[in-house]
PDB file of N, CA and C in Angstrom:
ATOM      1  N   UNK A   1      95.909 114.705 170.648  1.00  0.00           N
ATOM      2  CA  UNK A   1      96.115 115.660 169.614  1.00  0.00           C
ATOM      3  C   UNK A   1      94.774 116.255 169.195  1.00  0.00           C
ATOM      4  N   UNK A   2      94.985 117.531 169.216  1.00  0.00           N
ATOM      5  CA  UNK A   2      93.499 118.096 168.348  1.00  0.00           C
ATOM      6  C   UNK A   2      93.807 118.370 167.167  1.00  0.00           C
ATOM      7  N   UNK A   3      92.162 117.544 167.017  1.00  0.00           N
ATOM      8  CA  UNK A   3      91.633 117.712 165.541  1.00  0.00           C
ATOM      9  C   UNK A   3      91.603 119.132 164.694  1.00  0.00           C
ATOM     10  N   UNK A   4      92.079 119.220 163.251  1.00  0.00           N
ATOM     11  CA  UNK A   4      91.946 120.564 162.762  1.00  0.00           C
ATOM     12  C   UNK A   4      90.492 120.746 162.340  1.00  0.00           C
ATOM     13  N   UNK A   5      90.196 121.925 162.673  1.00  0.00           N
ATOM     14  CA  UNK A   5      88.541 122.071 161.728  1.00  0.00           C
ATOM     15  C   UNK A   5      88.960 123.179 160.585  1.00  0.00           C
ATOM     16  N   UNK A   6      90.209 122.925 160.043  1.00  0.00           N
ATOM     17  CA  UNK A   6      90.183 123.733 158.931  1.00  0.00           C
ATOM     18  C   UNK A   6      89.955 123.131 157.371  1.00  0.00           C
ATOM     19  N   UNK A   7      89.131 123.602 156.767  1.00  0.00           N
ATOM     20  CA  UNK A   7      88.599 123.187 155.902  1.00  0.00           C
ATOM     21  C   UNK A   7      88.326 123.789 155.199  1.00  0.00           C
ATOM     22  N   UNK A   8      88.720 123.682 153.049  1.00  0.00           N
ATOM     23  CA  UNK A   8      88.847 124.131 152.066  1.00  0.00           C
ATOM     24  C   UNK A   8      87.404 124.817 151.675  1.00  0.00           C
ATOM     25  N   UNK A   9      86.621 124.441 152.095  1.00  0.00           N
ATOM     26  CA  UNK A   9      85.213 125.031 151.556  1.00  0.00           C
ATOM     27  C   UNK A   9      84.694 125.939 152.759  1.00  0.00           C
ATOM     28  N   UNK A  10      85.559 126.500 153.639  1.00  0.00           N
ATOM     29  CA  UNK A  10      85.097 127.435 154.666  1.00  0.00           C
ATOM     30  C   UNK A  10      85.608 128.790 154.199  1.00  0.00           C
ATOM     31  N   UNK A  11      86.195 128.713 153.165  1.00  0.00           N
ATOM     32  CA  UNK A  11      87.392 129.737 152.074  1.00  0.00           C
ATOM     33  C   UNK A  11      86.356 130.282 151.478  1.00  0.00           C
ATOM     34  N   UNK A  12      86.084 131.774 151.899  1.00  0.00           N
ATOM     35  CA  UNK A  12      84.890 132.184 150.485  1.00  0.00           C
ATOM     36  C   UNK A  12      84.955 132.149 149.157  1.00  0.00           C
ATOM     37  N   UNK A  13      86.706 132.132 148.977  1.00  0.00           N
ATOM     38  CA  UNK A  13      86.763 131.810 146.849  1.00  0.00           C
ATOM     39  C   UNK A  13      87.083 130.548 146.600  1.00  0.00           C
ATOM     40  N   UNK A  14      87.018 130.059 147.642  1.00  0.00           N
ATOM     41  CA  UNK A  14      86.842 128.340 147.431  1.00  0.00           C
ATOM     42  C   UNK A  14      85.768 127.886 147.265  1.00  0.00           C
ATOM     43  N   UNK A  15      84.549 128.173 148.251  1.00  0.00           N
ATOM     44  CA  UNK A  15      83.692 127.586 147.866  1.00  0.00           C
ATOM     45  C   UNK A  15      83.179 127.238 146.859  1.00  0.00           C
ATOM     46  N   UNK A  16      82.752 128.044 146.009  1.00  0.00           N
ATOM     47  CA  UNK A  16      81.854 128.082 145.353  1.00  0.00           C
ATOM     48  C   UNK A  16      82.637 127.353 143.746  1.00  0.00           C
ATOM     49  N   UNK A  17      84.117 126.911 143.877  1.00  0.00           N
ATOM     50  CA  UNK A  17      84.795 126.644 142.813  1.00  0.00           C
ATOM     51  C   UNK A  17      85.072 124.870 143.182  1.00  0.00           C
ATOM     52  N   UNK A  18      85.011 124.274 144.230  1.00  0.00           N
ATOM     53  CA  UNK A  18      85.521 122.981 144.706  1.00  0.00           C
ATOM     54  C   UNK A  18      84.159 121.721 143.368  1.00  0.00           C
ATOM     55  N   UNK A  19      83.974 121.430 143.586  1.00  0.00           N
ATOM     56  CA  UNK A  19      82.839 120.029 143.120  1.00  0.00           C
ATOM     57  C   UNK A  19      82.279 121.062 141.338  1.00  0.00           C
ATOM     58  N   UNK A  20      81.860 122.034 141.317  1.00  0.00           N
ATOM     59  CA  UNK A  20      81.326 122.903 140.174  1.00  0.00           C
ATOM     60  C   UNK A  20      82.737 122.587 139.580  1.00  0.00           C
ATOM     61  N   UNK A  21      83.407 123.334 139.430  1.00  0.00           N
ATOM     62  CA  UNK A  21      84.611 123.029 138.703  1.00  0.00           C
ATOM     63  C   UNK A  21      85.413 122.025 138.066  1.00  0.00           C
ATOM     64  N   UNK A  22      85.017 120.778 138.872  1.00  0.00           N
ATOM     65  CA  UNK A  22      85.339 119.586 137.847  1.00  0.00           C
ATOM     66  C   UNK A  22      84.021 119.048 137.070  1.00  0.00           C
ATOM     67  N   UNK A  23      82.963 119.520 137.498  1.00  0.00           N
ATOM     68  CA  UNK A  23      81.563 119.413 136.575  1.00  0.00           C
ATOM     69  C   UNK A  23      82.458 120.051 135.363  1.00  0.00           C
ATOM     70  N   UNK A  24      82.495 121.094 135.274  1.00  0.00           N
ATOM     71  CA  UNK A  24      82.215 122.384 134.583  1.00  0.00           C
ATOM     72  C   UNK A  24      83.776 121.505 133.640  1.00  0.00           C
ATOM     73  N   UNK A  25      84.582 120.851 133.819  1.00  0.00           N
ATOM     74  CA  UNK A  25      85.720 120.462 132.819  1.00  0.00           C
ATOM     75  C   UNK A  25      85.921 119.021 132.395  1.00  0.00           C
ATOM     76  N   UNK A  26      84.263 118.261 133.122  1.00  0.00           N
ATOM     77  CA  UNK A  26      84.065 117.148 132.486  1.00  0.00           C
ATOM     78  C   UNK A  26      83.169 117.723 131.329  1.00  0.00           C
ATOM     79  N   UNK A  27      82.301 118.377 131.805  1.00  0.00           N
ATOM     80  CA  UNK A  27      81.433 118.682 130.626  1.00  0.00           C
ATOM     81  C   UNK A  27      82.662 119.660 128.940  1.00  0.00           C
ATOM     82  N   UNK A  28      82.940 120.115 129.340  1.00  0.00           N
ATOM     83  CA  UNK A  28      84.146 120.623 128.826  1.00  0.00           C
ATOM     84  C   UNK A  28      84.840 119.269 126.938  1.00  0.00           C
ATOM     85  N   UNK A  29      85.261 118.632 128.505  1.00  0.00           N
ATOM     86  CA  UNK A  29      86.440 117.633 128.234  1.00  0.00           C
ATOM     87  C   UNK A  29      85.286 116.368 127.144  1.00  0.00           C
ATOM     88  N   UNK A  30      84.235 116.013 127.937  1.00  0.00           N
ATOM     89  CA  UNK A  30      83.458 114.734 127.357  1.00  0.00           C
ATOM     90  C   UNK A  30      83.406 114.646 125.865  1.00  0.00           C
ATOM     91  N   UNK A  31      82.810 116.102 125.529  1.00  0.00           N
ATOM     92  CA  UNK A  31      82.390 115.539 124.230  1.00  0.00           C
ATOM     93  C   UNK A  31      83.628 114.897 122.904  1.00  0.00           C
ATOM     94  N   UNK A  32      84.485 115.971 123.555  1.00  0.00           N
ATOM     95  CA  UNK A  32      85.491 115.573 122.847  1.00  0.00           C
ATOM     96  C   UNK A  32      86.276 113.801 122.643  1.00  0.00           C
ATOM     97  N   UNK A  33      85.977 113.641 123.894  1.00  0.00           N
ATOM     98  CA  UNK A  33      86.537 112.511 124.371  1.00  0.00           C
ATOM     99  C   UNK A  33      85.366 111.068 123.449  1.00  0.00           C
ATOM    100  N   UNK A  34      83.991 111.332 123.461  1.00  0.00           N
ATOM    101  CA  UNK A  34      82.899 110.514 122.947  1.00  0.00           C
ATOM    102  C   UNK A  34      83.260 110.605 121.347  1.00  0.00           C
ATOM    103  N   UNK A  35      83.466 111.409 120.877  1.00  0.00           N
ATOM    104  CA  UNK A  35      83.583 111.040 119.467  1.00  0.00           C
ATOM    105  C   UNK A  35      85.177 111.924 119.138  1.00  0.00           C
ATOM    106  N   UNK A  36      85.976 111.516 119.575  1.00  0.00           N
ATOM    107  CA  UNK A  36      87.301 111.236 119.076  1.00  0.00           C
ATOM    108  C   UNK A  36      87.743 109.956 118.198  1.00  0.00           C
ATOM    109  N   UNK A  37      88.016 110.496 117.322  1.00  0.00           N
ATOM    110  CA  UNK A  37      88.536 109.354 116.230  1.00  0.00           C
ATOM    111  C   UNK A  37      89.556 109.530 115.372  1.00  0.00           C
ATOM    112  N   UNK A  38      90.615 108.634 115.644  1.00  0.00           N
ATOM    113  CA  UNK A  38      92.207 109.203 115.072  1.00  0.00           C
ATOM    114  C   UNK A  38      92.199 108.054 114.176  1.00  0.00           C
ATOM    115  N   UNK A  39      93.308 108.228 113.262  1.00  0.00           N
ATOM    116  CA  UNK A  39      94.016 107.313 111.918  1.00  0.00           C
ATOM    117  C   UNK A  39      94.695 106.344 112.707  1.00  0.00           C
ATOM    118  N   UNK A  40      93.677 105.108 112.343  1.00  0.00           N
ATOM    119  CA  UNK A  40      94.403 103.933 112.875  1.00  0.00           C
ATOM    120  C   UNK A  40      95.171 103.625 111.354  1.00  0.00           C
ATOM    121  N   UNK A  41      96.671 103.656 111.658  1.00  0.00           N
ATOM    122  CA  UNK A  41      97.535 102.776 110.603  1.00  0.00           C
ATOM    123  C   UNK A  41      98.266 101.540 111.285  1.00  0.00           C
ATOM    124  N   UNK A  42      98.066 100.380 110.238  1.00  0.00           N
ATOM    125  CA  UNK A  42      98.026  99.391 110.631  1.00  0.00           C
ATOM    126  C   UNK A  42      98.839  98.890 109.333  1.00  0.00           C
ATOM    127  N   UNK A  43      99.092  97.457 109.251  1.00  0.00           N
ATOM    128  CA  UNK A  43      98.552  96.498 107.845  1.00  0.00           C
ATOM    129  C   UNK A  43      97.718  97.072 106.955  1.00  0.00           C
ATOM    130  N   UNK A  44      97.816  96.697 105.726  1.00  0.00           N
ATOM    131  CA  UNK A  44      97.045  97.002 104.633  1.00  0.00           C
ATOM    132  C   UNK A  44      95.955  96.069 104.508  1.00  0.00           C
ATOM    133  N   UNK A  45      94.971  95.613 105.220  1.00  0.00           N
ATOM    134  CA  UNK A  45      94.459  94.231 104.460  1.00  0.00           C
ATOM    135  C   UNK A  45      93.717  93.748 102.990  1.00  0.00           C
ATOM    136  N   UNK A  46      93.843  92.848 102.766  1.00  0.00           N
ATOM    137  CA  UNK A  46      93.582  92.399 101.356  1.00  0.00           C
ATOM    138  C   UNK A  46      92.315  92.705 100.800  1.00  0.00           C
ATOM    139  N   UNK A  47      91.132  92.845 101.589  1.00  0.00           N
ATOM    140  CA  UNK A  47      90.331  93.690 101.026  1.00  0.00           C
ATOM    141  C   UNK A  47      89.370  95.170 101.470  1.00  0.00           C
ATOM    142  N   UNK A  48      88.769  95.525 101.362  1.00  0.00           N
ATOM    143  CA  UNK A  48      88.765  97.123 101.633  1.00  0.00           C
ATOM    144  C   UNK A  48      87.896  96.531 102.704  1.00  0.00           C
ATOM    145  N   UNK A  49      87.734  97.754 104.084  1.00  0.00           N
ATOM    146  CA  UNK A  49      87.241  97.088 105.094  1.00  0.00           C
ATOM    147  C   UNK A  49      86.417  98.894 105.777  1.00  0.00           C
ATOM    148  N   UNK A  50      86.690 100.110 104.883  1.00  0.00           N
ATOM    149  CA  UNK A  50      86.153 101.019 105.430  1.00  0.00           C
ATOM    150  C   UNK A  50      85.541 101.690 104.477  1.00  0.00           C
ATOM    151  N   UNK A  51      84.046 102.286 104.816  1.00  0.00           N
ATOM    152  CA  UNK A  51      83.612 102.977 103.686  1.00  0.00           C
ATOM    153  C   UNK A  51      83.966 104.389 104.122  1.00  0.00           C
ATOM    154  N   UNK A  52      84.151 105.413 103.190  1.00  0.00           N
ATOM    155  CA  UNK A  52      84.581 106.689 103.464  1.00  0.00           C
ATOM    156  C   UNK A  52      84.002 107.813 102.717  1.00  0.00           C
ATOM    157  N   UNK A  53      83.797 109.125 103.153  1.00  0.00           N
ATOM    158  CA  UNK A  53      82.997 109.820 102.410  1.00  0.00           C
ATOM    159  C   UNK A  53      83.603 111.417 102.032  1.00  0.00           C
ATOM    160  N   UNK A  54      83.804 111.265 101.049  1.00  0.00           N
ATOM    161  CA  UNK A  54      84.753 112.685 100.694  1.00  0.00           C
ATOM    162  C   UNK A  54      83.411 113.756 100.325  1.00  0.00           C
ATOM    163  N   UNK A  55      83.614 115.000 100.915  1.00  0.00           N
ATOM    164  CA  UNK A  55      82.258 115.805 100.446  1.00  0.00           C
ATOM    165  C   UNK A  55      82.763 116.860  99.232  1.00  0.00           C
ATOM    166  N   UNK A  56      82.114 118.070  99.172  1.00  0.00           N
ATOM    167  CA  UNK A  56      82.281 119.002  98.175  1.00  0.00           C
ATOM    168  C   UNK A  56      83.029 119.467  98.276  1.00  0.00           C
ATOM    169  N   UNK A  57      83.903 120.806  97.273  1.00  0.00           N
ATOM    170  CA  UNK A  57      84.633 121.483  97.609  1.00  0.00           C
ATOM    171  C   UNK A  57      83.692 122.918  96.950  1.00  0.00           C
ATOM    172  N   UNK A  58      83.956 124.034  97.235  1.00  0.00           N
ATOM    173  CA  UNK A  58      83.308 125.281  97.198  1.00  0.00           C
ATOM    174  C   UNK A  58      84.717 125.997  95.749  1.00  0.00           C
ATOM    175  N   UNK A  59      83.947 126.415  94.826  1.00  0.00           N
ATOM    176  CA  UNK A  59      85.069 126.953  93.638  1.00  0.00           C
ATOM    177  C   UNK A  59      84.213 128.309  93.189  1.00  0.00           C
ATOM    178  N   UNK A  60      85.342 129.001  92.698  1.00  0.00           N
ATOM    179  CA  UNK A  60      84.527 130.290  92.386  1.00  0.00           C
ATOM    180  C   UNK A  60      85.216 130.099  90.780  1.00  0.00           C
ATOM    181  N   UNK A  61      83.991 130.845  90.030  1.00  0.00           N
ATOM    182  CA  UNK A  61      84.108 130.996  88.227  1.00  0.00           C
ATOM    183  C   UNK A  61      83.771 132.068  87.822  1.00  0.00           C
ATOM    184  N   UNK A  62      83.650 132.172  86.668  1.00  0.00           N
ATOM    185  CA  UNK A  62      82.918 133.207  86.259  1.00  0.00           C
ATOM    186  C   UNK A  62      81.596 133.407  86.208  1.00  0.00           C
ATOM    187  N   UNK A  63      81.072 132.619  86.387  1.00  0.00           N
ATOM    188  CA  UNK A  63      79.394 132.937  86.854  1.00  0.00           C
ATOM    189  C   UNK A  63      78.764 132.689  88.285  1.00  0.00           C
ATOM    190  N   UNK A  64      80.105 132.414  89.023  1.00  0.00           N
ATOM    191  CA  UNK A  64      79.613 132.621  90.306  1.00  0.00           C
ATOM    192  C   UNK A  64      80.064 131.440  91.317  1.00  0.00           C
ATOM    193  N   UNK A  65      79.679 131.478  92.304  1.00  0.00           N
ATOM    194  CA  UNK A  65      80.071 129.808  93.340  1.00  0.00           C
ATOM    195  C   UNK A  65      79.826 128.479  92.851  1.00  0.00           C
ATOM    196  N   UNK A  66      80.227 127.374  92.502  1.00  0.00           N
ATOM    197  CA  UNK A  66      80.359 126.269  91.627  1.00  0.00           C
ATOM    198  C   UNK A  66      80.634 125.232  92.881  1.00  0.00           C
ATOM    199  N   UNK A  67      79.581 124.049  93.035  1.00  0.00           N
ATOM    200  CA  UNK A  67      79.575 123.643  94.452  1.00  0.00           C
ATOM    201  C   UNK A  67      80.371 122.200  93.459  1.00  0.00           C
ATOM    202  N   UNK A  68      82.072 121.682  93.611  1.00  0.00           N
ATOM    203  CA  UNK A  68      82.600 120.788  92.774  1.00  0.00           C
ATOM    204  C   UNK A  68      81.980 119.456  93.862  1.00  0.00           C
ATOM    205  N   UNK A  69      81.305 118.422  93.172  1.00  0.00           N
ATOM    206  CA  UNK A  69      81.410 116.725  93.976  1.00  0.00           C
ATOM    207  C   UNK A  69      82.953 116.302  94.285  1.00  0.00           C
ATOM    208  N   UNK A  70      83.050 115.823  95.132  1.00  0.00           N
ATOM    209  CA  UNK A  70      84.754 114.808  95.140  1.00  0.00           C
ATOM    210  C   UNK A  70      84.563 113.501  94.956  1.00  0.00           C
ATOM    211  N   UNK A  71      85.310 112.893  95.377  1.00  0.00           N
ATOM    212  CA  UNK A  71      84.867 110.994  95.002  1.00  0.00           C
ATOM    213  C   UNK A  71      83.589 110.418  95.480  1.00  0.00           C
ATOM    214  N   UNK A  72      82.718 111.288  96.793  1.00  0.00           N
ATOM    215  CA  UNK A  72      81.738 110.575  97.014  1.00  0.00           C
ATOM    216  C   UNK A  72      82.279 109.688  98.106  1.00  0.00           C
ATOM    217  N   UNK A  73      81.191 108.657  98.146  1.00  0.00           N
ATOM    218  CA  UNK A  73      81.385 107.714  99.126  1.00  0.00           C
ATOM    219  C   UNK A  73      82.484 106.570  97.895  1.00  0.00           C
ATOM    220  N   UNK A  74      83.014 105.931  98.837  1.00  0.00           N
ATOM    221  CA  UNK A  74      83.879 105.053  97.778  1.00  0.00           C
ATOM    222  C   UNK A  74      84.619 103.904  99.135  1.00  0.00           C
ATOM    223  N   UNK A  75      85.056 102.603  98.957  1.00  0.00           N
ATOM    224  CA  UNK A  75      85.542 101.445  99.630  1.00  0.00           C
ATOM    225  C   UNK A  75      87.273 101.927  99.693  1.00  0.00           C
ATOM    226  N   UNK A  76      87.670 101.374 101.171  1.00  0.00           N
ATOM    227  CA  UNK A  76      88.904 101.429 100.983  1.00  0.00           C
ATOM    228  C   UNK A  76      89.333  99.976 101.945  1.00  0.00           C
ATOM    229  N   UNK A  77      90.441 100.250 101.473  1.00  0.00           N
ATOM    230  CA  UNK A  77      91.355  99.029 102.649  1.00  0.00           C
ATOM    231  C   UNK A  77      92.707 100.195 103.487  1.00  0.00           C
ATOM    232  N   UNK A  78      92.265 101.127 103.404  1.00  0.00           N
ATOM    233  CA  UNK A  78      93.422 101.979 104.233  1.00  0.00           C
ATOM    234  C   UNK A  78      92.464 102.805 104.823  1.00  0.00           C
ATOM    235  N   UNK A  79      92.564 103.611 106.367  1.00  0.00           N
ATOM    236  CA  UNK A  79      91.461 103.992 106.847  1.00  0.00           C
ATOM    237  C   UNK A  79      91.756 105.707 106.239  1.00  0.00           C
ATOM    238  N   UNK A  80      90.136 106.119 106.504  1.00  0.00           N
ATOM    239  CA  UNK A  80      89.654 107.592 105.644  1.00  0.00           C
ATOM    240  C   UNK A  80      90.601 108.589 106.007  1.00  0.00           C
ATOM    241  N   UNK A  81      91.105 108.517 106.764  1.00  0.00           N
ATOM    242  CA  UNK A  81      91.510 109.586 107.064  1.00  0.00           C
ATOM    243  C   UNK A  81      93.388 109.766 106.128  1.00  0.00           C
ATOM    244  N   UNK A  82      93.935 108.807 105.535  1.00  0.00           N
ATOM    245  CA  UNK A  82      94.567 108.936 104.468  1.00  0.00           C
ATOM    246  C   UNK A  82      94.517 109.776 103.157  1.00  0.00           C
ATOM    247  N   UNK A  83      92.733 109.880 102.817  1.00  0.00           N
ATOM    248  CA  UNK A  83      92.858 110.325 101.923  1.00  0.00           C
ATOM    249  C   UNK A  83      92.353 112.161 102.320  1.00  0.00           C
ATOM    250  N   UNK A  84      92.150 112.176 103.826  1.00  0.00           N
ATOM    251  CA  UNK A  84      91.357 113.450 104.246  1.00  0.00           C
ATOM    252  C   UNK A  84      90.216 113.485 103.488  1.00  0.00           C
ATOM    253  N   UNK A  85      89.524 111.871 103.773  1.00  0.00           N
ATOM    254  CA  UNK A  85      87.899 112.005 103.634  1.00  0.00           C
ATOM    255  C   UNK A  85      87.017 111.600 105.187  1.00  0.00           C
ATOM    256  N   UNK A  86      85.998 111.799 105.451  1.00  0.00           N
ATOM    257  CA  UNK A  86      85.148 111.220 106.271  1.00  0.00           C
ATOM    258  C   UNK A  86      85.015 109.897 106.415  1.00  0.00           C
ATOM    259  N   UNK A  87      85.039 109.641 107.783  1.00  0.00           N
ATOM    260  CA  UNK A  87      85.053 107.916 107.914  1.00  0.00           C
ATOM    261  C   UNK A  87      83.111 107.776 108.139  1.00  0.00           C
ATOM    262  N   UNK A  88      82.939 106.791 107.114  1.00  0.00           N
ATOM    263  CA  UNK A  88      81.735 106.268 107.238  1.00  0.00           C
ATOM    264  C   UNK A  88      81.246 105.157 108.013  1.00  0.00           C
ATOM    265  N   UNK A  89      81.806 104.067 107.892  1.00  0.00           N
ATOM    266  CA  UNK A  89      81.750 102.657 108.542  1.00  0.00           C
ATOM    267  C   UNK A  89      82.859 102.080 108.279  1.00  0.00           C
ATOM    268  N   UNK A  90      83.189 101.363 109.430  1.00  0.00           N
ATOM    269  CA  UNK A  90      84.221  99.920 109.439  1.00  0.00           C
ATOM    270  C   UNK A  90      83.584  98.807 109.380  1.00  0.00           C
ATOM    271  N   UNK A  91      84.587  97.527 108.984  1.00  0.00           N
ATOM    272  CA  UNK A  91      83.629  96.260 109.239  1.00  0.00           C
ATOM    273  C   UNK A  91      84.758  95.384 109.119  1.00  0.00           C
ATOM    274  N   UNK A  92      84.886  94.210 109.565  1.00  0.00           N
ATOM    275  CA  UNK A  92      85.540  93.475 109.175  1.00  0.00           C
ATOM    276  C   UNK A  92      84.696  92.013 108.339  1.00  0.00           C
ATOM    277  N   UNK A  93      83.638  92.503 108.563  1.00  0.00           N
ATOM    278  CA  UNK A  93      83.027  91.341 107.032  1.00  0.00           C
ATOM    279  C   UNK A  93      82.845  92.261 105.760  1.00  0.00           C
ATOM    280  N   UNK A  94      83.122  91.978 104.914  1.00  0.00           N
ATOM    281  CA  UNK A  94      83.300  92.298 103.505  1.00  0.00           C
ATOM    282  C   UNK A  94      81.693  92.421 102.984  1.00  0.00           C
ATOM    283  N   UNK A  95      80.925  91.397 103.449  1.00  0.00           N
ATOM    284  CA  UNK A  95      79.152  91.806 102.642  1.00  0.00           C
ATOM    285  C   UNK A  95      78.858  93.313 103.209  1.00  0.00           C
ATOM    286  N   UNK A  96      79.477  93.067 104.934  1.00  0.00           N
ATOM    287  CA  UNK A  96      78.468  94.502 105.477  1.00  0.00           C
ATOM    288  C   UNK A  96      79.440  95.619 105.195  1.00  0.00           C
ATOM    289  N   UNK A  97      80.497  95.705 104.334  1.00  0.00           N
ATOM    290  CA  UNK A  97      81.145  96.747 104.063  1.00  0.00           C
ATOM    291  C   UNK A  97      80.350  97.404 102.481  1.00  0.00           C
ATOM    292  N   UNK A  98      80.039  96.337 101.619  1.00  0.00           N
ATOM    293  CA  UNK A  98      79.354  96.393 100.570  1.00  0.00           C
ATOM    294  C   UNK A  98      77.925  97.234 101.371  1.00  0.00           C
ATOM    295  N   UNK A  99      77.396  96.657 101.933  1.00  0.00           N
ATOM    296  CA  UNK A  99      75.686  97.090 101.904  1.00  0.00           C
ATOM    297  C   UNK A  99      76.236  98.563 102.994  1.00  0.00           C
ATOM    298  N   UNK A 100      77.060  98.984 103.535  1.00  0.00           N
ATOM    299  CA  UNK A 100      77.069 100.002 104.011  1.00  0.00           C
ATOM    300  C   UNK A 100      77.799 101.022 102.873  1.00  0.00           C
ATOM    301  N   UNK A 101      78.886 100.536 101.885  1.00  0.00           N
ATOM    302  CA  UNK A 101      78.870 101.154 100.630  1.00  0.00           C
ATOM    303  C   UNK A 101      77.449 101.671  99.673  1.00  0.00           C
ATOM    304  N   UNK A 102      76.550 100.843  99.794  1.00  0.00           N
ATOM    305  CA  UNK A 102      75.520 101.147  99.424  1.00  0.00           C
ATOM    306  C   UNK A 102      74.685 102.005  99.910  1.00  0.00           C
ATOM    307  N   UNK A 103      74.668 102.284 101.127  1.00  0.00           N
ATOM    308  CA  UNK A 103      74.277 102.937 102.050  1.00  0.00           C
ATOM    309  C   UNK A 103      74.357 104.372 102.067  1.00  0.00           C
ATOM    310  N   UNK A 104      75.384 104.455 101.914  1.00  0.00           N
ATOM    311  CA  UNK A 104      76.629 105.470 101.719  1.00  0.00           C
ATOM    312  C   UNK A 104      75.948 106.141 100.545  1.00  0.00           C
ATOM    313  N   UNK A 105      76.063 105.180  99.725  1.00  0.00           N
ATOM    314  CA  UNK A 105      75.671 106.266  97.892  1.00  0.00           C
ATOM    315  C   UNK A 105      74.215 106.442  97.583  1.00  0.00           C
ATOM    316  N   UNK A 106      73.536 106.108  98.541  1.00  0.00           N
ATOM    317  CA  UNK A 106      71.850 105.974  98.540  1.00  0.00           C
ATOM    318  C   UNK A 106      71.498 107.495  99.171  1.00  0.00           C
ATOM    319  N   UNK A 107      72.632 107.980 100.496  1.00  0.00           N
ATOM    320  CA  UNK A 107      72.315 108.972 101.117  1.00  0.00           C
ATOM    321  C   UNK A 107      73.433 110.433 100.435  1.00  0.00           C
ATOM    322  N   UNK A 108      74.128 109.416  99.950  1.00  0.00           N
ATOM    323  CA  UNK A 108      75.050 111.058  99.360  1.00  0.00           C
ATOM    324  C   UNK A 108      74.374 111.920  97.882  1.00  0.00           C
ATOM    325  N   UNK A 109      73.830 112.913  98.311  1.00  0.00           N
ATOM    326  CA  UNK A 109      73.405 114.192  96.975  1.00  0.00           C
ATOM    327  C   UNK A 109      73.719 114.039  96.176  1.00  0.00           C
ATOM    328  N   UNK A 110      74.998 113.880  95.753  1.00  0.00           N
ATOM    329  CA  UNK A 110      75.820 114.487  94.588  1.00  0.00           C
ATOM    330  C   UNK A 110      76.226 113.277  94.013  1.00  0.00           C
ATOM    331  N   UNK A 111      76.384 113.073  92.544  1.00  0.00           N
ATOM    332  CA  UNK A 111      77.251 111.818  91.996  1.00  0.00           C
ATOM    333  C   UNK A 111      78.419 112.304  91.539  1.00  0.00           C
ATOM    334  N   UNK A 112      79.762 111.751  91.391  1.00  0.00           N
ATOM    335  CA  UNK A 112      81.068 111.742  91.224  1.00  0.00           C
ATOM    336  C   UNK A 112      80.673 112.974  89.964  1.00  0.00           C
ATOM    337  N   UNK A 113      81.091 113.839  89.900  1.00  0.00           N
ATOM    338  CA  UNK A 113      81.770 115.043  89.368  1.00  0.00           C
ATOM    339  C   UNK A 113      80.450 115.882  88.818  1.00  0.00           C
ATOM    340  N   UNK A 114      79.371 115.997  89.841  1.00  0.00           N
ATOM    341  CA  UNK A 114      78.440 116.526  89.159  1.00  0.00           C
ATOM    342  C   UNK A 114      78.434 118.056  89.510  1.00  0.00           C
ATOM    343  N   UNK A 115      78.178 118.790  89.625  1.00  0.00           N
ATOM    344  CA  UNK A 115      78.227 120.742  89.715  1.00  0.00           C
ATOM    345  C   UNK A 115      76.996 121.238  89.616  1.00  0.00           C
ATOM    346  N   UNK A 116      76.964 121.820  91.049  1.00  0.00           N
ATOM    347  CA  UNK A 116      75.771 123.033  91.327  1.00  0.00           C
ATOM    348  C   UNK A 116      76.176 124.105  91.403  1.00  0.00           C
ATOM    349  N   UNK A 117      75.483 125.341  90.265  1.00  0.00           N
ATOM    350  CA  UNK A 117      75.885 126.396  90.619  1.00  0.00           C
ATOM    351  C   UNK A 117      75.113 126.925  91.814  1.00  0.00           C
ATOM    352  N   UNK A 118      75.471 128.114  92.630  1.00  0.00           N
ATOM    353  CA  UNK A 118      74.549 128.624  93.558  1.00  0.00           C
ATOM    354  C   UNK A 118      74.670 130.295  93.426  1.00  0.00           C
TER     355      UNK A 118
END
């Protein structure tokens, strides 16, 4: 029997699309894939195990743009994304949930209900 010598990359609009093209939809696809992070619901456990970080909201007044604080960083035992805040850290030891709570309010701007005008 003879061998075929037909072959996908001898195709001039093939070429140049075969090996580039799955580059071109990993790069695409990756980043998404590296920091994907969905609402794990689970159990409630007995004590808070995620720190979470709610940011500003943007308000208009009468003297102009009013930058409102929200809760800030704050402890939960249900994960962030319940309350549609930012997930900060998980832990399942309770000290390193504390010192990353701390963490949390050392680096956040704003304290619970404070207002910048801009």
């Amino acid at each position: 029997m003879k061998e075929s010598s037909y072959n996908l990359y001898s195709i001039p609009e093939l070429r140049d699309c075969g090996m580039n093209k799955i580059v071109y939809i990993l790069f695409i696809f990756l980043p998404g894939l590296l920091f994907a992070q969905g609402c794990i619901i689970g159990n409630k456990p007995d004590r808070p195990r995620y720190v979470c970080f709610d940011g500003r909201t943007l308000a208009t007044s009468q003297s102009g743009f009013v930058w409102n604080a929200k809760r800030g960083c704050f402890m939960s035992s249900i994960p962030c994304c319940a309350y549609n805040a930012t997930h900060y850290s998980y832990s399942e030891n309770p000290q390193y949930v504390y010192h990353s709570f701390k963490r949390c309010r050392y680096q956040y701007p704003f304290q619970l209900g404070e207002m910048q005008t801009h």
